[in-house]
C-alpha atoms as a PDB file:
ATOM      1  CA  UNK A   1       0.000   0.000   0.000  1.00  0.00           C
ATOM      2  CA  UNK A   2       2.666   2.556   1.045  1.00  0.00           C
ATOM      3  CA  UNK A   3       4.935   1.890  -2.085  1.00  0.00           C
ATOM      4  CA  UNK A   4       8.438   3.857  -1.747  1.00  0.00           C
ATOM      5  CA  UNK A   5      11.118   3.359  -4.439  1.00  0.00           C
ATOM      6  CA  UNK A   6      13.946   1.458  -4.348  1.00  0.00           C
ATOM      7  CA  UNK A   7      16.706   4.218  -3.764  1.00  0.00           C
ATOM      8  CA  UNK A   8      14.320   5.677  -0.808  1.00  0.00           C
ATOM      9  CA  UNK A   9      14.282   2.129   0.403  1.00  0.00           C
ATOM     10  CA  UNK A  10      17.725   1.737   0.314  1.00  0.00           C
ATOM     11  CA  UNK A  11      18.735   4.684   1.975  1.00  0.00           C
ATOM     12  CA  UNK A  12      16.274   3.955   5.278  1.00  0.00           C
ATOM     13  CA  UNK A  13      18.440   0.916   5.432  1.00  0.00           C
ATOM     14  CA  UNK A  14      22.292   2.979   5.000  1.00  0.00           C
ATOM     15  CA  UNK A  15      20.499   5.612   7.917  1.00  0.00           C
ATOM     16  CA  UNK A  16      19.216   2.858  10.178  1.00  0.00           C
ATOM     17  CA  UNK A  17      22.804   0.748   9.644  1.00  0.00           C
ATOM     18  CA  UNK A  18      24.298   4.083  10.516  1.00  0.00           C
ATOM     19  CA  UNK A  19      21.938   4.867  13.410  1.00  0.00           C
ATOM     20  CA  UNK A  20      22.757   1.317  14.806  1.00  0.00           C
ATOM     21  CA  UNK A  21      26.664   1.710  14.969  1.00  0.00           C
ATOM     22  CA  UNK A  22      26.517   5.077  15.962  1.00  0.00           C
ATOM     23  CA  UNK A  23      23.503   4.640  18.909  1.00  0.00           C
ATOM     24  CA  UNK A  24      21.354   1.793  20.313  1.00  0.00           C
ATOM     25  CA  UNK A  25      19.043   1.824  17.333  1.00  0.00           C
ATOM     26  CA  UNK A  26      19.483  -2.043  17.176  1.00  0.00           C
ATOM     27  CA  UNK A  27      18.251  -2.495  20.888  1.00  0.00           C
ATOM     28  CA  UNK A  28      15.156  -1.726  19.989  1.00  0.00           C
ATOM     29  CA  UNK A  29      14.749  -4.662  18.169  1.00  0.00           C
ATOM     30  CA  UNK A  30      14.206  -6.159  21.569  1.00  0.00           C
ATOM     31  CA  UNK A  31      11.618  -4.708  22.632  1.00  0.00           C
ATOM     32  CA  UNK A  32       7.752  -5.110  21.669  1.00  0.00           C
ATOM     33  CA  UNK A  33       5.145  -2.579  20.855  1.00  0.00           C
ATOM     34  CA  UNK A  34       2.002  -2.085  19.642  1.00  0.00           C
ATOM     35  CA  UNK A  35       1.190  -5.908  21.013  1.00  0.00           C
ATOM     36  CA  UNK A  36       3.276  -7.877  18.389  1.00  0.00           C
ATOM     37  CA  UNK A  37       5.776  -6.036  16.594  1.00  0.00           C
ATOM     38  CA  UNK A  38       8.877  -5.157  17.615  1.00  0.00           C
ATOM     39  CA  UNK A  39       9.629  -1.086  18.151  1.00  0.00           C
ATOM     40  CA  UNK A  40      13.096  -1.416  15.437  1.00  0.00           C
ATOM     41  CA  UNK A  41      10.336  -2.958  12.868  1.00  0.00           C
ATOM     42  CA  UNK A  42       7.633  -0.246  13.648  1.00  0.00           C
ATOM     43  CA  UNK A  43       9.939   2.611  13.499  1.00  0.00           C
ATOM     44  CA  UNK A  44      11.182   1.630  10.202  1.00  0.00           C
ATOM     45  CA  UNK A  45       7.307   0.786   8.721  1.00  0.00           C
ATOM     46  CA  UNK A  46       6.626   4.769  10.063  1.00  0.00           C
ATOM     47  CA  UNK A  47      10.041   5.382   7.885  1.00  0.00           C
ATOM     48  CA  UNK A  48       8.049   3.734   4.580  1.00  0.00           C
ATOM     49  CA  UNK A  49       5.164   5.763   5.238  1.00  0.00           C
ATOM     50  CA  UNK A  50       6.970   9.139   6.451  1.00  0.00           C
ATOM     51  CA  UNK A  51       8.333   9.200   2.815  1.00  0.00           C
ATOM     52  CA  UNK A  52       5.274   7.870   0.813  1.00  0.00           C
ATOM     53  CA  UNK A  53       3.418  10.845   3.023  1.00  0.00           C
ATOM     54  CA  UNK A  54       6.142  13.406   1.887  1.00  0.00           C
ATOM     55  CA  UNK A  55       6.243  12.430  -2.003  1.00  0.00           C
ATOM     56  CA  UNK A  56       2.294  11.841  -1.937  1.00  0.00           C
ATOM     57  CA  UNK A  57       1.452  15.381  -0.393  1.00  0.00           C
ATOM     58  CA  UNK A  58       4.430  17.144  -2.215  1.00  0.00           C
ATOM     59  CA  UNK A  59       5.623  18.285   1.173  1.00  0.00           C
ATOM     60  CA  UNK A  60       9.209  18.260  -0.420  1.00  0.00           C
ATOM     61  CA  UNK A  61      10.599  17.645   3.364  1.00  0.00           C
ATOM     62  CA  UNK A  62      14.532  16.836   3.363  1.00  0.00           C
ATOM     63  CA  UNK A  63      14.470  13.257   3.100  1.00  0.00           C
ATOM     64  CA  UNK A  64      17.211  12.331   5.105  1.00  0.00           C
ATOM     65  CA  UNK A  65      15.254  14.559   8.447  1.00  0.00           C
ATOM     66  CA  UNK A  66      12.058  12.419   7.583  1.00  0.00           C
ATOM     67  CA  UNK A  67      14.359   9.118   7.857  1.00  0.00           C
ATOM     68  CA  UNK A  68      15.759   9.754  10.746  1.00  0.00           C
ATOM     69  CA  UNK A  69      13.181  11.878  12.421  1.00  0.00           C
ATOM     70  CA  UNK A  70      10.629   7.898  11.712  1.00  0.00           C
ATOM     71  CA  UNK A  71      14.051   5.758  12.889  1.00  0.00           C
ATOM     72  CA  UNK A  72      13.690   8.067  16.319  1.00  0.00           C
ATOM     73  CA  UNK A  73      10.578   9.067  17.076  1.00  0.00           C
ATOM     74  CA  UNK A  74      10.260   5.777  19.794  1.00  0.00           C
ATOM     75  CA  UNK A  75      13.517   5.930  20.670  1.00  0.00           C
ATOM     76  CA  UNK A  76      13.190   7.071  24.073  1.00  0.00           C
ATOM     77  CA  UNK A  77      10.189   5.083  25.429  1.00  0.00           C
ATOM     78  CA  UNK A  78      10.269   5.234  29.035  1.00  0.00           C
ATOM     79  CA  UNK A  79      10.146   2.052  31.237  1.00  0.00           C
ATOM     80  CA  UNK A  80       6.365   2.039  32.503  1.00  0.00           C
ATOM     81  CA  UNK A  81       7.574  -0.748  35.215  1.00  0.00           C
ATOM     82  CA  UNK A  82       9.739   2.491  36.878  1.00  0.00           C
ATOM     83  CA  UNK A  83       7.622   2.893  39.604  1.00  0.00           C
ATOM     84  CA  UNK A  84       8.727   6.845  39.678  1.00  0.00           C
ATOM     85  CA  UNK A  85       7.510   7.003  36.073  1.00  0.00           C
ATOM     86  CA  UNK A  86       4.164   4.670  36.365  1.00  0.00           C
ATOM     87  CA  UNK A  87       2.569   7.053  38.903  1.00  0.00           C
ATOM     88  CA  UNK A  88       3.066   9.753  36.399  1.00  0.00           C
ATOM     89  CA  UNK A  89       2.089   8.180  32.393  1.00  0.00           C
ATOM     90  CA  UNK A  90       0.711  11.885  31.108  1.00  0.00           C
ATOM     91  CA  UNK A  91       4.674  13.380  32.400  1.00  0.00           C
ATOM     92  CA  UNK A  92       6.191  11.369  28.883  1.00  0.00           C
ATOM     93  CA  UNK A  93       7.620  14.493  27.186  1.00  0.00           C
ATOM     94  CA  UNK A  94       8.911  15.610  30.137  1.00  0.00           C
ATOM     95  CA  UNK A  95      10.931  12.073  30.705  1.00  0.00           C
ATOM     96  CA  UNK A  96      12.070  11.883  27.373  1.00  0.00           C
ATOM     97  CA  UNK A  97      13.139  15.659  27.522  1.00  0.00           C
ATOM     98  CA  UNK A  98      15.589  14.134  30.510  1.00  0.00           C
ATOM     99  CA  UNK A  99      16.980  11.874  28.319  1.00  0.00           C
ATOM    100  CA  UNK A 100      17.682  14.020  25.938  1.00  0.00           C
ATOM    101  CA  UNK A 101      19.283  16.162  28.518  1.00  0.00           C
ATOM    102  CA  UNK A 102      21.318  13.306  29.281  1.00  0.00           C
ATOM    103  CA  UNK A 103      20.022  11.798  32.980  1.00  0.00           C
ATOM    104  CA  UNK A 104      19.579   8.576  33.402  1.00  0.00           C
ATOM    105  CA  UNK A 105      16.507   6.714  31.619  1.00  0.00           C
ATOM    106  CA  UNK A 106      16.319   3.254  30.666  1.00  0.00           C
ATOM    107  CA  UNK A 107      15.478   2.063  26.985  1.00  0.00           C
ATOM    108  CA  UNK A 108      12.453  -0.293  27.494  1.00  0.00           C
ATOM    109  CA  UNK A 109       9.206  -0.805  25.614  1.00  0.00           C
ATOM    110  CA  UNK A 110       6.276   0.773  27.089  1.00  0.00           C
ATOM    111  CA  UNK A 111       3.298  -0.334  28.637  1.00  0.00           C
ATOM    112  CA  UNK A 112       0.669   1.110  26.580  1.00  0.00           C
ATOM    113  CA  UNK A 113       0.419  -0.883  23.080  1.00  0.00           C
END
Protein backbone atom coordinates (compact mmCIF):
# COMPACT_ATOMS: atom_id res chain seq x y z
CA UNK A 1 0.00 0.00 0.00
CA UNK A 2 2.67 2.56 1.05
CA UNK A 3 4.94 1.89 -2.08
CA UNK A 4 8.44 3.86 -1.75
CA UNK A 5 11.12 3.36 -4.44
CA UNK A 6 13.95 1.46 -4.35
CA UNK A 7 16.71 4.22 -3.76
CA UNK A 8 14.32 5.68 -0.81
CA UNK A 9 14.28 2.13 0.40
CA UNK A 10 17.72 1.74 0.31
CA UNK A 11 18.74 4.68 1.98
CA UNK A 12 16.27 3.96 5.28
CA UNK A 13 18.44 0.92 5.43
CA UNK A 14 22.29 2.98 5.00
CA UNK A 15 20.50 5.61 7.92
CA UNK A 16 19.22 2.86 10.18
CA UNK A 17 22.80 0.75 9.64
CA UNK A 18 24.30 4.08 10.52
CA UNK A 19 21.94 4.87 13.41
CA UNK A 20 22.76 1.32 14.81
CA UNK A 21 26.66 1.71 14.97
CA UNK A 22 26.52 5.08 15.96
CA UNK A 23 23.50 4.64 18.91
CA UNK A 24 21.35 1.79 20.31
CA UNK A 25 19.04 1.82 17.33
CA UNK A 26 19.48 -2.04 17.18
CA UNK A 27 18.25 -2.49 20.89
CA UNK A 28 15.16 -1.73 19.99
CA UNK A 29 14.75 -4.66 18.17
CA UNK A 30 14.21 -6.16 21.57
CA UNK A 31 11.62 -4.71 22.63
CA UNK A 32 7.75 -5.11 21.67
CA UNK A 33 5.15 -2.58 20.85
CA UNK A 34 2.00 -2.08 19.64
CA UNK A 35 1.19 -5.91 21.01
CA UNK A 36 3.28 -7.88 18.39
CA UNK A 37 5.78 -6.04 16.59
CA UNK A 38 8.88 -5.16 17.62
CA UNK A 39 9.63 -1.09 18.15
CA UNK A 40 13.10 -1.42 15.44
CA UNK A 41 10.34 -2.96 12.87
CA UNK A 42 7.63 -0.25 13.65
CA UNK A 43 9.94 2.61 13.50
CA UNK A 44 11.18 1.63 10.20
CA UNK A 45 7.31 0.79 8.72
CA UNK A 46 6.63 4.77 10.06
CA UNK A 47 10.04 5.38 7.88
CA UNK A 48 8.05 3.73 4.58
CA UNK A 49 5.16 5.76 5.24
CA UNK A 50 6.97 9.14 6.45
CA UNK A 51 8.33 9.20 2.82
CA UNK A 52 5.27 7.87 0.81
CA UNK A 53 3.42 10.84 3.02
CA UNK A 54 6.14 13.41 1.89
CA UNK A 55 6.24 12.43 -2.00
CA UNK A 56 2.29 11.84 -1.94
CA UNK A 57 1.45 15.38 -0.39
CA UNK A 58 4.43 17.14 -2.21
CA UNK A 59 5.62 18.28 1.17
CA UNK A 60 9.21 18.26 -0.42
CA UNK A 61 10.60 17.65 3.36
CA UNK A 62 14.53 16.84 3.36
CA UNK A 63 14.47 13.26 3.10
CA UNK A 64 17.21 12.33 5.11
CA UNK A 65 15.25 14.56 8.45
CA UNK A 66 12.06 12.42 7.58
CA UNK A 67 14.36 9.12 7.86
CA UNK A 68 15.76 9.75 10.75
CA UNK A 69 13.18 11.88 12.42
CA UNK A 70 10.63 7.90 11.71
CA UNK A 71 14.05 5.76 12.89
CA UNK A 72 13.69 8.07 16.32
CA UNK A 73 10.58 9.07 17.08
CA UNK A 74 10.26 5.78 19.79
CA UNK A 75 13.52 5.93 20.67
CA UNK A 76 13.19 7.07 24.07
CA UNK A 77 10.19 5.08 25.43
CA UNK A 78 10.27 5.23 29.04
CA UNK A 79 10.15 2.05 31.24
CA UNK A 80 6.37 2.04 32.50
CA UNK A 81 7.57 -0.75 35.22
CA UNK A 82 9.74 2.49 36.88
CA UNK A 83 7.62 2.89 39.60
CA UNK A 84 8.73 6.84 39.68
CA UNK A 85 7.51 7.00 36.07
CA UNK A 86 4.16 4.67 36.36
CA UNK A 87 2.57 7.05 38.90
CA UNK A 88 3.07 9.75 36.40
CA UNK A 89 2.09 8.18 32.39
CA UNK A 90 0.71 11.89 31.11
CA UNK A 91 4.67 13.38 32.40
CA UNK A 92 6.19 11.37 28.88
CA UNK A 93 7.62 14.49 27.19
CA UNK A 94 8.91 15.61 30.14
CA UNK A 95 10.93 12.07 30.71
CA UNK A 96 12.07 11.88 27.37
CA UNK A 97 13.14 15.66 27.52
CA UNK A 98 15.59 14.13 30.51
CA UNK A 99 16.98 11.87 28.32
CA UNK A 100 17.68 14.02 25.94
CA UNK A 101 19.28 16.16 28.52
CA UNK A 102 21.32 13.31 29.28
CA UNK A 103 20.02 11.80 32.98
CA UNK A 104 19.58 8.58 33.40
CA UNK A 105 16.51 6.71 31.62
CA UNK A 106 16.32 3.25 30.67
CA UNK A 107 15.48 2.06 26.98
CA UNK A 108 12.45 -0.29 27.49
CA UNK A 109 9.21 -0.81 25.61
CA UNK A 110 6.28 0.77 27.09
CA UNK A 111 3.30 -0.33 28.64
CA UNK A 112 0.67 1.11 26.58
CA UNK A 113 0.42 -0.88 23.08
Amino acid sequence: MFRISEEDQKHIVDVSRHLCRTGELARTRDFIQHGHTTVYTHVHHVARIALWLNRKLNLKADRDRVIRSALLHDYFLYDCMDSTIRKWPWRRRTVTMNCIRGNRMRLSATCFP
